[in-house]
N, C-alpha and C. Protein backbone atom coordinates (compact mmCIF):
# COMPACT_ATOMS: atom_id res chain seq x y z
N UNK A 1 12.61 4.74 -27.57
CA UNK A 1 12.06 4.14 -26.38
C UNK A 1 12.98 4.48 -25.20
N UNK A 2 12.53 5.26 -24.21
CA UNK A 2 13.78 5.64 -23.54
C UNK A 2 12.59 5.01 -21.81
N UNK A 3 12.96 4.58 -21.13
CA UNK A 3 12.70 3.61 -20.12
C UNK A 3 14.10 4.02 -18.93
N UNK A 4 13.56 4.26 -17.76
CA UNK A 4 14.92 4.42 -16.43
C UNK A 4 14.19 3.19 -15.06
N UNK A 5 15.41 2.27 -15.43
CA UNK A 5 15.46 1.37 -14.32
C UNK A 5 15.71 1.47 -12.96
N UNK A 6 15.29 1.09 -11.94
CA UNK A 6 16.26 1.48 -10.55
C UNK A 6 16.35 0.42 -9.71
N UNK A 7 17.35 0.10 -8.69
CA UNK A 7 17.40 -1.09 -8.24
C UNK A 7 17.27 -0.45 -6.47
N UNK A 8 16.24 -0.61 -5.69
CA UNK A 8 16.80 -0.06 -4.46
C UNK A 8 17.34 -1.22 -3.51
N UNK A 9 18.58 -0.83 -2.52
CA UNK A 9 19.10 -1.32 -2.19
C UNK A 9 19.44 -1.07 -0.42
N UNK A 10 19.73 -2.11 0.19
CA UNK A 10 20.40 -2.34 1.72
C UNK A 10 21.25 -2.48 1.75
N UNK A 11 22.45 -2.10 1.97
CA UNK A 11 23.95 -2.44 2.35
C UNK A 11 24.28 -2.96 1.34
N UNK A 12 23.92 -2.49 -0.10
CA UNK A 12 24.36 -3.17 -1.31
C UNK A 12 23.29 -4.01 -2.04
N UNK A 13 23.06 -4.45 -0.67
CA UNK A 13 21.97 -5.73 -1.58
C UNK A 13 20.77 -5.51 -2.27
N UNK A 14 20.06 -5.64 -3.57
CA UNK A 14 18.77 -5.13 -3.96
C UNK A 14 17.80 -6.00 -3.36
N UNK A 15 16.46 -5.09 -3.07
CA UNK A 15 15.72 -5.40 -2.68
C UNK A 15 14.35 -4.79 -3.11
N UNK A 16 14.78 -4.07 -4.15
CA UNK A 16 12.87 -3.09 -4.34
C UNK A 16 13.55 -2.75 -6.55
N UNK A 17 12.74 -3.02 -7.03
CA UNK A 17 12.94 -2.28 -8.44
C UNK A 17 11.38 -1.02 -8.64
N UNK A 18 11.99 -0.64 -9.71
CA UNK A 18 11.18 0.49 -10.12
C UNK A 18 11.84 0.55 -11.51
N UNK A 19 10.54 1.10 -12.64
CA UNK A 19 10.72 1.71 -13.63
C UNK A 19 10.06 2.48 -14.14
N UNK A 20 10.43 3.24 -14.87
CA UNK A 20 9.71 4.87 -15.42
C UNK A 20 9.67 4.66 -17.26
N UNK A 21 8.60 4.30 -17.99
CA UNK A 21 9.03 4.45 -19.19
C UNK A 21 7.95 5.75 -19.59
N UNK A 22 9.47 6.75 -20.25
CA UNK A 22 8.79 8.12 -20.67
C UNK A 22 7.66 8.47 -21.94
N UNK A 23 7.95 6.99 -22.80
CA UNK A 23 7.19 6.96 -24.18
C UNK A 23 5.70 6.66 -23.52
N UNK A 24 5.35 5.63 -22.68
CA UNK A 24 4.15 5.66 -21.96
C UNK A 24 4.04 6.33 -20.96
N UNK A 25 4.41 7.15 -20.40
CA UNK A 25 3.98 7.95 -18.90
C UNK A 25 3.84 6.84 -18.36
N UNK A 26 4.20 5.54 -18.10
CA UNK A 26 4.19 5.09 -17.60
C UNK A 26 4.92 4.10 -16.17
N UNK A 27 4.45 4.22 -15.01
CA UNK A 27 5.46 3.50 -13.92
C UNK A 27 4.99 2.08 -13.94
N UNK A 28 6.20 1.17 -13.57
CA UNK A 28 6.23 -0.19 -13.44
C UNK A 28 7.18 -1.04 -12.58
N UNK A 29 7.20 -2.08 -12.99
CA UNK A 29 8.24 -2.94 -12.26
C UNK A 29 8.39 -2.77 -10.68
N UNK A 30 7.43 -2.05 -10.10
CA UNK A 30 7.86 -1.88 -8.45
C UNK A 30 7.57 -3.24 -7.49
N UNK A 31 8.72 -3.54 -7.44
CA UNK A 31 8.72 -5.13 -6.74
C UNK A 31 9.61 -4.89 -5.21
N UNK A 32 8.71 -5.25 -4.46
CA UNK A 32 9.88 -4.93 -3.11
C UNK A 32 9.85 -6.62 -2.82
N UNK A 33 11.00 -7.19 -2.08
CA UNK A 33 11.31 -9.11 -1.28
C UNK A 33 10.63 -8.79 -0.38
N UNK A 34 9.85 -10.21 -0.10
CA UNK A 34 8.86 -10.22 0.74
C UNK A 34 9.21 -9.71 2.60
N UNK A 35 11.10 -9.95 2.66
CA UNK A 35 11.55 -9.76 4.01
C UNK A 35 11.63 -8.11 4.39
N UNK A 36 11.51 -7.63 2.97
CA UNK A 36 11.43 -5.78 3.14
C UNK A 36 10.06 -5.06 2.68
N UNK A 37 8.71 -6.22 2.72
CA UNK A 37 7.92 -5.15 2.65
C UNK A 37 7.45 -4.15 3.92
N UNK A 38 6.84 -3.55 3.66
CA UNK A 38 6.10 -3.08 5.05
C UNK A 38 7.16 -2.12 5.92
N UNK A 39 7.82 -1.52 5.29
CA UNK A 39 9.37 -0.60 5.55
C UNK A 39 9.58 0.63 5.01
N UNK A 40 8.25 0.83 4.39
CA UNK A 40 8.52 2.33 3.22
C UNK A 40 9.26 2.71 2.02
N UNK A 41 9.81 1.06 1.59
CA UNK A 41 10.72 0.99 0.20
C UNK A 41 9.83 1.59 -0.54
N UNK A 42 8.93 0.40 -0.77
CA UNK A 42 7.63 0.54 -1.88
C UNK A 42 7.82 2.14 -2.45
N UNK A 43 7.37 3.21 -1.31
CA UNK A 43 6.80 4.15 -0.95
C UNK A 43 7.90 5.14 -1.42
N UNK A 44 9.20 4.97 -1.21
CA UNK A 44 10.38 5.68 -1.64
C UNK A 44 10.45 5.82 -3.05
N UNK A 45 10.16 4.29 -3.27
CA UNK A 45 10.91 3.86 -5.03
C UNK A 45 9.86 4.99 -5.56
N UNK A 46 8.41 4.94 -5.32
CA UNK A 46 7.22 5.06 -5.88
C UNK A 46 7.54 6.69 -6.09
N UNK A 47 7.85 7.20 -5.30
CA UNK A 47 7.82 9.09 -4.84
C UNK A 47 9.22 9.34 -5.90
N UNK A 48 10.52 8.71 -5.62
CA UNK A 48 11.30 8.36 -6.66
C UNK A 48 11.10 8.87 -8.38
N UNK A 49 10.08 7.63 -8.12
CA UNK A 49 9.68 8.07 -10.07
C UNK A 49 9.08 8.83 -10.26
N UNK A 50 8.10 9.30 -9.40
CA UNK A 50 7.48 10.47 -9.69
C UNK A 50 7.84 11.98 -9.69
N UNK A 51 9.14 11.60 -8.97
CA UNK A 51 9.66 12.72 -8.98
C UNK A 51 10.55 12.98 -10.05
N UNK A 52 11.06 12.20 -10.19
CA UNK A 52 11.73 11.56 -11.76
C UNK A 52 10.69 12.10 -13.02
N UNK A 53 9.67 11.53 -13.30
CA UNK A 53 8.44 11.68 -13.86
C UNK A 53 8.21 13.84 -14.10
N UNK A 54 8.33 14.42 -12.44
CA UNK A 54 7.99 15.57 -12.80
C UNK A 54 8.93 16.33 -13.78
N UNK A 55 10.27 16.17 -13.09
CA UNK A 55 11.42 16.87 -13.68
C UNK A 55 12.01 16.77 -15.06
N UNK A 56 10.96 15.40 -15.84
CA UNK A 56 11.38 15.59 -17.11
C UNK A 56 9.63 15.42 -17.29
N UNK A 57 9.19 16.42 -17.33
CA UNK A 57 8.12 16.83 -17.82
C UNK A 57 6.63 16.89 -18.14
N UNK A 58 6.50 15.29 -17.22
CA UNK A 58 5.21 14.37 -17.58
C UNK A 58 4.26 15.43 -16.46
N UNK A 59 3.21 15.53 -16.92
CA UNK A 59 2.03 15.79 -16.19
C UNK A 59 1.22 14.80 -15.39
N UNK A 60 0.84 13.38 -16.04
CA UNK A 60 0.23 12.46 -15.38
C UNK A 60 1.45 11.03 -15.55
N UNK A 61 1.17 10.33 -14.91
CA UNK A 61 1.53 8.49 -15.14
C UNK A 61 0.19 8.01 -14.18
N UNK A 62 0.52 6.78 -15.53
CA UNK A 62 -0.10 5.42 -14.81
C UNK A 62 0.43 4.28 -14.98
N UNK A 63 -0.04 3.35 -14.40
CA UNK A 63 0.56 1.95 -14.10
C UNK A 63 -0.87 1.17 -13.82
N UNK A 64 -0.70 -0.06 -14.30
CA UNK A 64 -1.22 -1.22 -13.82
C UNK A 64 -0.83 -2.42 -12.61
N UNK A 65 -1.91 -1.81 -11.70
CA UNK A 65 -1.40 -2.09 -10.56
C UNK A 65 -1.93 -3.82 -10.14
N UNK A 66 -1.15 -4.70 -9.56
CA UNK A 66 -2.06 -6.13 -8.98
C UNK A 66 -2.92 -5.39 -8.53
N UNK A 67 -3.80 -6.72 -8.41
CA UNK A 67 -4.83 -6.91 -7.12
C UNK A 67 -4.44 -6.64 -5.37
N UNK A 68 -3.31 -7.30 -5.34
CA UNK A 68 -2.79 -6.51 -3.77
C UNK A 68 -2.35 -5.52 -3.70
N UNK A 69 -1.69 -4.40 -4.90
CA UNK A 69 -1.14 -3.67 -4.43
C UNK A 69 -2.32 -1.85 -4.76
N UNK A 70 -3.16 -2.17 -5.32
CA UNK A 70 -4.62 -1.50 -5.30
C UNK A 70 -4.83 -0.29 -4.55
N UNK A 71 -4.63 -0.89 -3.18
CA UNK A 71 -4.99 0.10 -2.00
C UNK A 71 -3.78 0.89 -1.94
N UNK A 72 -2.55 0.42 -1.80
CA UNK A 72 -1.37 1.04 -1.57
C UNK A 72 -1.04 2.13 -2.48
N UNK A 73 -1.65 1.85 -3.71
CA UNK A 73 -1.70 2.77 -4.98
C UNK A 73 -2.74 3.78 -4.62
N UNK A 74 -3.51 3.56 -4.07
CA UNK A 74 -4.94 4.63 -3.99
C UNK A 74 -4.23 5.38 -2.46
N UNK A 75 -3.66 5.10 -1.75
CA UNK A 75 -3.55 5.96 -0.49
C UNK A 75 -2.19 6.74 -1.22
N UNK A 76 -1.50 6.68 -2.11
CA UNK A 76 -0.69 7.48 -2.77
C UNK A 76 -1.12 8.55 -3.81
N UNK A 77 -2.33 8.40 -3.97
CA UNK A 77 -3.16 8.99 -4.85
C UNK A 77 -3.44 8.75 -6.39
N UNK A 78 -3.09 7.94 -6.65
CA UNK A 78 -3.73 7.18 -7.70
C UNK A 78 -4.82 6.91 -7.43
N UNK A 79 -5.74 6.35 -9.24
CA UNK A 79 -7.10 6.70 -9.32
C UNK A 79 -7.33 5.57 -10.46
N UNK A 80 -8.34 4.76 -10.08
CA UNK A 80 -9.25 3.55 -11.10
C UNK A 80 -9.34 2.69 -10.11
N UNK A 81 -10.99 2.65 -11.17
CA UNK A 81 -11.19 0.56 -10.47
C UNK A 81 -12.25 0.10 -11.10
N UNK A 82 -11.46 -0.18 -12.42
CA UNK A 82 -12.11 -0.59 -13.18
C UNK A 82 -10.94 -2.05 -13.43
N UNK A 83 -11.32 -3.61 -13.30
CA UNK A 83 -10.56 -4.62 -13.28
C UNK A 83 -10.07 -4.50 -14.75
N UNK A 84 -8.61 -5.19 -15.03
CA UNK A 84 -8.70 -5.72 -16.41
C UNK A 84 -7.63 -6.54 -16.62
N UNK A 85 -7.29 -6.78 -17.21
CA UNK A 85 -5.73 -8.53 -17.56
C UNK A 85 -4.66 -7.53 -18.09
N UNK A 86 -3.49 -7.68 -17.35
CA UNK A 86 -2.75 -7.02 -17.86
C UNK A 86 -1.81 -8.87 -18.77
N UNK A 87 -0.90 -8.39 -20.06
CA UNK A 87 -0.50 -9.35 -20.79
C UNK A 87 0.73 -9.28 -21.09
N UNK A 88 1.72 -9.65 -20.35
CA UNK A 88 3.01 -9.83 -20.59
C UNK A 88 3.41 -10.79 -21.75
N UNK A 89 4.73 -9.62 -21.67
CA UNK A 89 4.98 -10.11 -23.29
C UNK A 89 5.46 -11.83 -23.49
N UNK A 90 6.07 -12.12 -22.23
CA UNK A 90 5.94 -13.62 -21.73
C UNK A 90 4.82 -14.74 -22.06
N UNK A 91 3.58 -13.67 -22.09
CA UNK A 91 2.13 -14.49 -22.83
C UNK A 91 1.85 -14.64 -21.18
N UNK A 92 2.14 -14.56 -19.96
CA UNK A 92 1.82 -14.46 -18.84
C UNK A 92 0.53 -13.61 -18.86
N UNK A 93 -0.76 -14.06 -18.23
CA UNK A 93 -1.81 -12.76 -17.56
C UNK A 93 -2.23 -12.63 -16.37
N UNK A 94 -2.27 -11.31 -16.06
CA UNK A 94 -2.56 -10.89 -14.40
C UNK A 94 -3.40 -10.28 -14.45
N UNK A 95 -4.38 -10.62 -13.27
CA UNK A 95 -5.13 -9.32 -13.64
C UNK A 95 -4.96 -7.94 -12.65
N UNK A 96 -5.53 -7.41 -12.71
CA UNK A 96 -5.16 -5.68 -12.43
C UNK A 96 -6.23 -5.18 -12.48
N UNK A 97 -5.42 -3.68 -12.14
CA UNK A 97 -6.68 -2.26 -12.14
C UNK A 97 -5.50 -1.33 -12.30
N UNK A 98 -6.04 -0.94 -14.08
CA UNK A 98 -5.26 0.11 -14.76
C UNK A 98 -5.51 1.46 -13.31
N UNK A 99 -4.28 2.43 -13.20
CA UNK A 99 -4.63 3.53 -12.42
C UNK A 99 -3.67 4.89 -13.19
N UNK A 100 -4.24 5.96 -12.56
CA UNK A 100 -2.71 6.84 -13.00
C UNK A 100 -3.52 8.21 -11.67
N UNK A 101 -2.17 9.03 -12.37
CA UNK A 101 -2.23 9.90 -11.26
C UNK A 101 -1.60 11.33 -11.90
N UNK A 102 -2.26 12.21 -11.31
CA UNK A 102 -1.70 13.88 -12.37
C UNK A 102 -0.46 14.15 -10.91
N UNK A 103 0.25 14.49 -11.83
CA UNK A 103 1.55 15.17 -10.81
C UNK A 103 1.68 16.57 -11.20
């Protein structure tokens, strides 16, 4: 299971995560604080993994994206919209719209 974490940061301080797990092609964890959205973190972390993503080899990823973050995923070029519950291992459920994207 090999998974790459990232913490992005301001003057030290974190403020945005990202993760890449290679066994699923899959991206996750992209969380920006509510005082740094709307700043192009998101957008960094996101280009980040994918670039990450190309250089070790993946052709496509996807991620399950919220409900708010939907659009932000589709103007990056990601693709679905079809709703569904995503289920943390917490037993937590969200729902979503599975997406992915060919790189």
């Amino acid at each position: 299971m090999e998974k790459h974490f990232y913490l992005g940061c301001i003057q030290g301080e974190p403020v945005a995560t990202g993760m890449l797990d290679l066994d699923n092609s899959e991206i996750g964890a992209i969380f920006v604080l509510p005082g740094f959205m709307q700043q192009g973190i998101g957008l960094k972390m996101l280009s980040h993994l994918e670039c990450l993503a190309r250089e070790l080899g993946l052709k496509a990823v996807n991620l399950d994206a919220t409900l708010n973050a939907t659009d932000f995923y589709r103007r990056c070029g990601f693709v679905g919209d079809e709703p569904a519950v995503y289920h943390a291992p917490s037993g937590l459920q969200l729902a979503c719209v599975p997406m992915a994207k060919r790189l």
